[in-house]
Protein backbone atom coordinates (compact mmCIF):
# COMPACT_ATOMS: atom_id res chain seq x y z
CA UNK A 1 -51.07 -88.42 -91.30
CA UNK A 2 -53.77 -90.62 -92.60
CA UNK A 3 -54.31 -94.43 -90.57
CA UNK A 4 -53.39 -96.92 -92.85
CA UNK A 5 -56.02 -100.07 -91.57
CA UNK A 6 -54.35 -102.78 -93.40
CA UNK A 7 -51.35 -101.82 -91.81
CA UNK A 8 -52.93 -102.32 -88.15
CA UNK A 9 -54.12 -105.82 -89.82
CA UNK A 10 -50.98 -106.78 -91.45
CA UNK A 11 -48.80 -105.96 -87.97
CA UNK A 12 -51.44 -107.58 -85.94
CA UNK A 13 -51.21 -110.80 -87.29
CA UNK A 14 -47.81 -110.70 -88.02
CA UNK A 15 -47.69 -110.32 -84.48
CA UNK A 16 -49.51 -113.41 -84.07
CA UNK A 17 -48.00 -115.54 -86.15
CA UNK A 18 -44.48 -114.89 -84.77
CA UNK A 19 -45.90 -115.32 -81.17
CA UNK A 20 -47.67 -118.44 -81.83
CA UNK A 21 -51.03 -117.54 -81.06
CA UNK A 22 -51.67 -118.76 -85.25
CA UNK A 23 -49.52 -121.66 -85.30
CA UNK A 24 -47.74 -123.18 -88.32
CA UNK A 25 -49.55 -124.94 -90.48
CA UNK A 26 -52.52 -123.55 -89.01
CA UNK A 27 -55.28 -121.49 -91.06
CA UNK A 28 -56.29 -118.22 -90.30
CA UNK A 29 -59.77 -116.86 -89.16
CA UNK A 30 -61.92 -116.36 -92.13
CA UNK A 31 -62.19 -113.13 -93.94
CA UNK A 32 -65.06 -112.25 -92.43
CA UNK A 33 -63.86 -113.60 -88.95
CA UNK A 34 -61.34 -110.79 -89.63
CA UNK A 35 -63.57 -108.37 -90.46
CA UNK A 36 -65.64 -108.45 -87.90
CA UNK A 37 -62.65 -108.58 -85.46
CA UNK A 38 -60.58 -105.44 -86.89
CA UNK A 39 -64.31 -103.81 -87.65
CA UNK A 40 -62.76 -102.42 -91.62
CA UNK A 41 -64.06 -103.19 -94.99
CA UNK A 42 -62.88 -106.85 -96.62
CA UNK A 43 -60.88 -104.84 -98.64
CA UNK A 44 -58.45 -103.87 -95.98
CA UNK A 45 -58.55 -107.70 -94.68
CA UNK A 46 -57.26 -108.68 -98.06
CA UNK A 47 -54.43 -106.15 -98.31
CA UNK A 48 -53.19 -106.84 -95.50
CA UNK A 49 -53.23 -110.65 -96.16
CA UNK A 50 -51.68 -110.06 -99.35
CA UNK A 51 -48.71 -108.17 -97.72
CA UNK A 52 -48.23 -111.30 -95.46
CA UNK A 53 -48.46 -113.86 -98.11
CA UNK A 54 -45.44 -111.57 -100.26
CA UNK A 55 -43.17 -111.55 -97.29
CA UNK A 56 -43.59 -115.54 -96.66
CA UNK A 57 -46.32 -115.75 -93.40
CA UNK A 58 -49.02 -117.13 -95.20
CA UNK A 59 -50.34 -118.68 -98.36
CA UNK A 60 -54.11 -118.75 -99.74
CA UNK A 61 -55.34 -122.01 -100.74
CA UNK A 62 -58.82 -121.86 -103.13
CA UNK A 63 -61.56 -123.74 -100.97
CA UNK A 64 -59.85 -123.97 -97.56
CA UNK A 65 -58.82 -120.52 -96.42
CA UNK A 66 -55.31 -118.81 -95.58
CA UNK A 67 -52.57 -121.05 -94.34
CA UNK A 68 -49.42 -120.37 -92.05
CA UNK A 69 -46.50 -121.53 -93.51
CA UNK A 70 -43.78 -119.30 -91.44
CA UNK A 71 -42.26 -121.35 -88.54
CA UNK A 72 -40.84 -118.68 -86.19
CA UNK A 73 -38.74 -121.50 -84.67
CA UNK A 74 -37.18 -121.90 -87.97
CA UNK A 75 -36.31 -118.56 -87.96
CA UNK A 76 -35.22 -117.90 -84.55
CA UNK A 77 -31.37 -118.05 -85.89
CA UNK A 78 -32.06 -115.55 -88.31
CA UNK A 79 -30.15 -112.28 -88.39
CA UNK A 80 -31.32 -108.40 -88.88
CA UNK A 81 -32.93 -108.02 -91.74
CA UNK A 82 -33.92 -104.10 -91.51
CA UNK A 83 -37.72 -103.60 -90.59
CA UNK A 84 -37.50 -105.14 -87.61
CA UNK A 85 -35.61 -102.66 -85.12
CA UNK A 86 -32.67 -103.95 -83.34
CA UNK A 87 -34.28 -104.10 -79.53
CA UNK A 88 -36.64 -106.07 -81.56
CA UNK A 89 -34.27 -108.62 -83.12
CA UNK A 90 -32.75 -108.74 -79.08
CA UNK A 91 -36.10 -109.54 -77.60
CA UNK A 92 -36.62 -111.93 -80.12
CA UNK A 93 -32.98 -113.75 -80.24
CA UNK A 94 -32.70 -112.94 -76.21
CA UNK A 95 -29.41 -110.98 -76.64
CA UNK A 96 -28.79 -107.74 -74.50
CA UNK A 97 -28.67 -105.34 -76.93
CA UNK A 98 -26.10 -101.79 -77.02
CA UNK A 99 -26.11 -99.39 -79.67
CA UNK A 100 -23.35 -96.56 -79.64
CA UNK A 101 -23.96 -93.30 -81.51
CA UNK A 102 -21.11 -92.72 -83.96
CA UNK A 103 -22.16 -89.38 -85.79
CA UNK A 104 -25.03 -87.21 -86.26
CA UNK A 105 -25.26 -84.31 -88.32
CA UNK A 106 -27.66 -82.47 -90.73
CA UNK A 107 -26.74 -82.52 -94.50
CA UNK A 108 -27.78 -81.21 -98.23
CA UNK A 109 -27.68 -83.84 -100.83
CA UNK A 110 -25.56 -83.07 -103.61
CA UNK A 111 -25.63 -84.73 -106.44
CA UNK A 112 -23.13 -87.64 -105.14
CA UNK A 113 -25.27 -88.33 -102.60
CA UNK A 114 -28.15 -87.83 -104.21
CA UNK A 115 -26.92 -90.31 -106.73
CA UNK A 116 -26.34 -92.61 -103.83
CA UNK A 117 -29.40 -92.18 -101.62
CA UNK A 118 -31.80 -91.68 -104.01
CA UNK A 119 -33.19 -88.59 -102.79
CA UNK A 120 -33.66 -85.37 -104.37
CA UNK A 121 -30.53 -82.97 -104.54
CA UNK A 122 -30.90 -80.42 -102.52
CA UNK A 123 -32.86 -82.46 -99.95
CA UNK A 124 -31.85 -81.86 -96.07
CA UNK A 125 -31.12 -85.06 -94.72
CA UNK A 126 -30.14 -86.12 -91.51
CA UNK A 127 -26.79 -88.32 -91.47
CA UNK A 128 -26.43 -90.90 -88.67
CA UNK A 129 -24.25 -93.49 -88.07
CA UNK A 130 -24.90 -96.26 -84.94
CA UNK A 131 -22.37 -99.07 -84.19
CA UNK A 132 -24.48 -101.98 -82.56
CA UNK A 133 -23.23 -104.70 -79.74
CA UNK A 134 -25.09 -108.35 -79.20
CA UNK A 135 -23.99 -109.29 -75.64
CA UNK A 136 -20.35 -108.35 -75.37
CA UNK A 137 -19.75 -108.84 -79.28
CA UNK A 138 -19.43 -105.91 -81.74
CA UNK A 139 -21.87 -107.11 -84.34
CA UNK A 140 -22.74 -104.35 -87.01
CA UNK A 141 -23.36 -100.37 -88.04
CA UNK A 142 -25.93 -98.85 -89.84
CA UNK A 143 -25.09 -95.90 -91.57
CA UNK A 144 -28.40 -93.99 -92.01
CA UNK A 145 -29.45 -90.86 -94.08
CA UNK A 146 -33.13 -89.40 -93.11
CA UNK A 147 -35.48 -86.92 -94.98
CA UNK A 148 -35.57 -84.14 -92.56
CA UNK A 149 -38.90 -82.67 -93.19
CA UNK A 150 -39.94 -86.17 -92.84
CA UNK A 151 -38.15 -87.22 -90.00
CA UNK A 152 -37.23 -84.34 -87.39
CA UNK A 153 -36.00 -83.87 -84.18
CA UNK A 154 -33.51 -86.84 -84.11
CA UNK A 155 -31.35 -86.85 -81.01
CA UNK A 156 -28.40 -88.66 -80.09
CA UNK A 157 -30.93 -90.37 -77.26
CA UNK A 158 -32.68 -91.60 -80.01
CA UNK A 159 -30.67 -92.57 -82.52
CA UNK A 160 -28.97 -94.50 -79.46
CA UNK A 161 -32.27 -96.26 -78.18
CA UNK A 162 -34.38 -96.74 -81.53
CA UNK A 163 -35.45 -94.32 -84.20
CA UNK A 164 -38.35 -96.53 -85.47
CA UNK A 165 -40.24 -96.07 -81.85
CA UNK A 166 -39.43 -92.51 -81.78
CA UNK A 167 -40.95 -92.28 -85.64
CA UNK A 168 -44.20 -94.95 -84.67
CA UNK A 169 -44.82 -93.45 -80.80
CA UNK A 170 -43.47 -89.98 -81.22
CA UNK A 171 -44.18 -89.05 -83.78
CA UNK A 172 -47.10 -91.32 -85.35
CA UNK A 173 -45.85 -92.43 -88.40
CA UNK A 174 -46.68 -95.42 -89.91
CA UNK A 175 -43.44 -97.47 -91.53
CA UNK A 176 -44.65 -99.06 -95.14
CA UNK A 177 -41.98 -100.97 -97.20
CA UNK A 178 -37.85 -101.16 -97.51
CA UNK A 179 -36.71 -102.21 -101.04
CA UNK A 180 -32.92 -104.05 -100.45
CA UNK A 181 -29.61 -104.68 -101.87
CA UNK A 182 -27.86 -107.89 -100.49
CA UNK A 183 -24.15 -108.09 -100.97
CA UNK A 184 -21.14 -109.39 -99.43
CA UNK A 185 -18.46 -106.87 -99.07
CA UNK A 186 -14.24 -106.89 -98.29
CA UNK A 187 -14.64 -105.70 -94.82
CA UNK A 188 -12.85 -102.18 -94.68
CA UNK A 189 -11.22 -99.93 -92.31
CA UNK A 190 -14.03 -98.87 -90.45
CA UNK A 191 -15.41 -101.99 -90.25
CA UNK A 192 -12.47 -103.71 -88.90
CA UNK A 193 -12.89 -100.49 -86.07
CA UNK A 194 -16.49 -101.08 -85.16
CA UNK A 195 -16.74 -104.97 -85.87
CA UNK A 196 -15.77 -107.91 -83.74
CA UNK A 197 -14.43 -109.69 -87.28
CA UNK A 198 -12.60 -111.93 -85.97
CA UNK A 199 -11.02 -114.58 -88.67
CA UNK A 200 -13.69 -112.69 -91.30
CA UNK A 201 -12.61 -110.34 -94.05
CA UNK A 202 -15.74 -109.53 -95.45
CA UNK A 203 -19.08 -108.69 -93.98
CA UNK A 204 -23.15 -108.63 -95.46
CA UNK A 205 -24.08 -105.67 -96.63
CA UNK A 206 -27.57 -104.76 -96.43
CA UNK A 207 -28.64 -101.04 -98.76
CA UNK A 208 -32.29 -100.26 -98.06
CA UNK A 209 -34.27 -97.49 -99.17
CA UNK A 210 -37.55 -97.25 -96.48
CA UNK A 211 -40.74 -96.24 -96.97
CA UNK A 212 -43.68 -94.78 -95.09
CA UNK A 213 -47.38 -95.60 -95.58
CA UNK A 214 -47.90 -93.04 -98.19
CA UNK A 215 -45.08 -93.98 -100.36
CA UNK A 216 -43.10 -91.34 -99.48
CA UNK A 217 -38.94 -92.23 -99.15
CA UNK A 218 -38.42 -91.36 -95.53
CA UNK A 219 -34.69 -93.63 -94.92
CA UNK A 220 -31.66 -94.55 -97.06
CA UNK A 221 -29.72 -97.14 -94.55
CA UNK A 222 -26.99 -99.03 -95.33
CA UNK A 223 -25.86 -101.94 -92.70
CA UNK A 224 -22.50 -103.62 -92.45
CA UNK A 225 -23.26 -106.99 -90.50
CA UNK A 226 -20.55 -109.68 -89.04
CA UNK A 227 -20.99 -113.00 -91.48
CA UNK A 228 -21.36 -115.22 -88.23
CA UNK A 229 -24.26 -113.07 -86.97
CA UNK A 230 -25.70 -112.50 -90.44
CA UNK A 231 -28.37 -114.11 -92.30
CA UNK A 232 -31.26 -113.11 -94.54
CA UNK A 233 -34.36 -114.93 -95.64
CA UNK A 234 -36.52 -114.04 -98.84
CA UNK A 235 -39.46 -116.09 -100.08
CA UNK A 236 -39.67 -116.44 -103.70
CA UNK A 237 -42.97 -117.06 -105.60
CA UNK A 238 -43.23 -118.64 -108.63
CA UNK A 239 -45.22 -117.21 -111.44
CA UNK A 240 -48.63 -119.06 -111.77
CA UNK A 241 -48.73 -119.63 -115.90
CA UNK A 242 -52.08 -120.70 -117.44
């Protein structure tokens, strides 16, 4: 599979940024500080800063350079919000983190789930379901649907540690984009089963189709998340006119 340089950039810094090393507020090194540092063409420099000003880390400002403007420890109280993998989201929100395989089997999509998924019918898929523990409380399942081909070998092991460091060190893929769905659901039966719910009758839904590096759909996920726990941040940009 092809290396994808921005990508190295874009996770670096992100990296950075959330760890403090490029504080907020701060600028970062100049493009051809960054250059020189990830030794790749401007052009990757700039993709890769263009990926962190869409998803909120930074903004560009004509004459100055590229600002921070994410403050991690404004976001320290935010929930899972898909790319991130859930032993991530622990180390970050120091919880001790459990995951519980609930199902995994191999599938072909028909045209229901094809219709649902968004993959090809006829497409072998492999159908997982994890329920996931913060502490001692039940917090959330992901019910996950992978394109075989793309994704094989998964394990109960896996599925039960994390399948994004089995995908990135295993096998050496390199995780692109998720497109979501945000909604807020009546909790159902299964929920009420794997879900510390408490006095809540409804949970956040999160419906995410995942792609790798070369644009190819490798994940259809969808994640039922306790409200208390819950929380999602999106930064908007406003259209420049004129």
């Amino acid at each position: 599979m092809p290396k994808s340089v921005f990508q190295d950039i874009y996770r670096a810094l992100k990296g950075n940024i959330e760890d403090g090393t490029f504080a907020y507020q701060s600028f970062l090194p100049s493009e051809a500080e960054l250059t020189a540092r990830f030794e790749c063409s401007r052009s990757s420099v700039r993709r890769a800063l263009r990926m962190l000003a869409e998803d909120g880390y930074v903004q560009s400002q004509q004459g100055k350079g590229v600002r921070v403007i994410r403050n991690p420890a404004l976001h320290d109280i935010s929930g899972y919000n898909g790319l991130e993998t859930f032993n991530e989201l622990a180390a970050r929100l120091r919880f001790t983190p459990h995951t519980d395989a609930v199902l995994l089997e191999e599938l072909i999509a028909d045209d229901q789930l094809a219709e649902m998924t968004g993959f090809a019918v006829g497409s072998n898929l492999t159908h997982i379901m994890r329920a996931r523990s913060a502490d001692d409380m039940r917090i959330s399942t992901d019910e996950s649907f992978y394109l075989s081909e793309e994704v094989p070998g998964l394990t109960l092991e896996i599925i039960s540690d994390s399948v994004y460091a089995y995908l990135e060190g295993e096998l050496g893929m390199k995780i692109g984009t998720s497109k979501r769905t945000i909604t807020v659901e009546a909790a159902t039966e299964s929920d009420y089963k794997y879900i510390d719910l408490g006095e809540f009758n409804a949970v956040g839904v999160m419906r995410s189709h995942t792609f790798d590096a070369d644009g190819v759909m490798i994940e259809y996920t969808v994640s039922r998340q306790r409200p208390g726990f819950f929380a999602y941040h999106e930064t908007a940009l406003r259209r420049q006119v004129g």
